[in-house]
Protein backbone atom coordinates (compact mmCIF):
# COMPACT_ATOMS: atom_id res chain seq x y z
CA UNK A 1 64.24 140.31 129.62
CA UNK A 2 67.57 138.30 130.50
CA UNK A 3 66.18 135.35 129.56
CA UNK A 4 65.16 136.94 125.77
CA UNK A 5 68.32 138.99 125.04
CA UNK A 6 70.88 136.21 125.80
CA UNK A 7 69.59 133.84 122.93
CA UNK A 8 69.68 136.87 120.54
CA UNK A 9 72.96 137.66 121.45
CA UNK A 10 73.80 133.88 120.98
CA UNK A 11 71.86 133.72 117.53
CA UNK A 12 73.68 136.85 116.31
CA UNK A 13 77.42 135.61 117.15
CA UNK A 14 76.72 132.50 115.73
CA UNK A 15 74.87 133.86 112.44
CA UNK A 16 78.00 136.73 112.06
CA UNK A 17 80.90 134.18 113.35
CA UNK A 18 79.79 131.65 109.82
CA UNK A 19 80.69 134.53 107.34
CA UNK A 20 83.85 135.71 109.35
CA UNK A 21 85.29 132.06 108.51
CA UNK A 22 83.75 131.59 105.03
CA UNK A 23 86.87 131.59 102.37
CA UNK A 24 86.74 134.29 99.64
CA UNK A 25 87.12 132.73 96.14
CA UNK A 26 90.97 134.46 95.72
CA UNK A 27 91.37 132.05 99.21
CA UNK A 28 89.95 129.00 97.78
CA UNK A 29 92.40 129.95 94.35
CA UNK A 30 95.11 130.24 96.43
CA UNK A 31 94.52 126.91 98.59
CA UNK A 32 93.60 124.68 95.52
CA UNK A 33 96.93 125.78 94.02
CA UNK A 34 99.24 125.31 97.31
CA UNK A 35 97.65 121.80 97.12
CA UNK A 36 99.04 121.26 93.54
CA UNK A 37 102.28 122.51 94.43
CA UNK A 38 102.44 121.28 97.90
CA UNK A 39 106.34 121.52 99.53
CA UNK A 40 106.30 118.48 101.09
CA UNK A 41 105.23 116.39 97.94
CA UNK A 42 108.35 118.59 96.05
CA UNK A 43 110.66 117.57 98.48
CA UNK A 44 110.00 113.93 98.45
CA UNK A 45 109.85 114.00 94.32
CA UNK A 46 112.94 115.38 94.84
CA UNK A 47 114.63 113.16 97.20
CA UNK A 48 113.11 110.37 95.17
CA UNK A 49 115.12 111.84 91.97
CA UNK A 50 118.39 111.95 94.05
CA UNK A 51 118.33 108.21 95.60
CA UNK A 52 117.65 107.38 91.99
CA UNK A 53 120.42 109.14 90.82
CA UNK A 54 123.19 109.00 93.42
CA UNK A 55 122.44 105.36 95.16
CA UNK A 56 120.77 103.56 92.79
CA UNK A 57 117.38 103.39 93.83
CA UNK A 58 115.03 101.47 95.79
CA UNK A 59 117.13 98.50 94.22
CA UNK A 60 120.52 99.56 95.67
CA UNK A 61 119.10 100.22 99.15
CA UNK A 62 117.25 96.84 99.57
CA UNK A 63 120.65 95.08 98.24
CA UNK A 64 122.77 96.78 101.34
CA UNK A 65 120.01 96.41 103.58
CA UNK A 66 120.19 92.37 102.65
CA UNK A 67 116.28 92.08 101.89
CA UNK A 68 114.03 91.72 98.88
CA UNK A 69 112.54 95.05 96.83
CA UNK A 70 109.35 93.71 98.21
CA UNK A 71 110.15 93.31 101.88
CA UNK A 72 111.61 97.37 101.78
CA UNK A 73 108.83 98.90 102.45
CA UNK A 74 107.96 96.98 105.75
CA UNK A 75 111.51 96.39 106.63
CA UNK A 76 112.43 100.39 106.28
CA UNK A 77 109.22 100.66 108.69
CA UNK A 78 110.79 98.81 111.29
CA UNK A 79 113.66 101.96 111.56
CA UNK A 80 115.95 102.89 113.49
CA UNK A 81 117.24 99.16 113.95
CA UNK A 82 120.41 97.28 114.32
CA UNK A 83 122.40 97.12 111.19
CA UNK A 84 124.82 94.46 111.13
CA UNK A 85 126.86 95.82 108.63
CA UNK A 86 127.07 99.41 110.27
CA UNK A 87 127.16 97.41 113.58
CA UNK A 88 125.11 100.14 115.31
CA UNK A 89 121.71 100.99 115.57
CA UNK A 90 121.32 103.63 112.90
CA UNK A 91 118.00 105.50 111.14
CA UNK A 92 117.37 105.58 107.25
CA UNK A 93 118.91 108.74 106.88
CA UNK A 94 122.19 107.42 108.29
CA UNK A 95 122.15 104.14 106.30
CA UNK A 96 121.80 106.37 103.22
CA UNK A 97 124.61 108.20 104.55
CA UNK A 98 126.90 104.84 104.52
CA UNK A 99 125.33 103.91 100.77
CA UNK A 100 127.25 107.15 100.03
CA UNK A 101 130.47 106.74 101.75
CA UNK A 102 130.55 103.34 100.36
C-alpha cells in the first residue's frame, strides 16, 4: 500500500505545485511593462543625460582621464586605479566628482 500511495502523493504535488506558479495574464501585463520601464535602465538614461549636460560627455571624461574616446570603455573597466592627477587611487564616481570641482 506504502509503496502505491507515495507516488500518488508525489504525482499530485507535482501536478498541483505547476498551476500554483503559472502567471495570470494581469501578471504577465504587469511584468512585460516593468520590463519597458525598468528603474535601472531610467537611472542610467538619466545619469547619461546629466554627464552630457554637466561634464561634457564621454568626450570630457576621456580628456581628464588622458586616453582616447575609444580606449574609455576598457580603461574605465580597469576602476578604482591610480589617478595621477588626483594622486590617489580613486573610483569613477569620485573622478566625476573632481570633473565637477574642476
Amino acid at each position: 500500500m506504502r509503496k502505491i500511495l507515495l507516488p500518488i502523493a508525489l504525482m499530485v504535488t507535482v501536478a498541483s505545485a505547476g498551476e500554483q506558479f503559472a502567471m495570470s495574464d494581469a501578471d504577465r501585463a504587469m511584468y512585460k511593462e516593468m520590463l519597458e520601464n525598468n528603474p535601472a535602465d531610467i537611472y542610467v538614461e538619466e545619469g547619461g543625460e546629466i554627464l552630457d549636460e554637466q561634464l561634457g560627455g564621454e568626450e570630457a571624461v576621456a580628456k581628464f582621464l588622458g586616453v582616447t574616446e575609444k580606449e574609455l570603455p576598457k580603461y574605465i573597466a580597469g576602476f578604482p586605479r591610480y589617478i595621477k592627477k588626483l594622486g590617489n587611487v580613486v573610483g569613477i564616481d569620485q573622478v566625476l566628482q573632481a570633473m565637477e570641482a574642476e
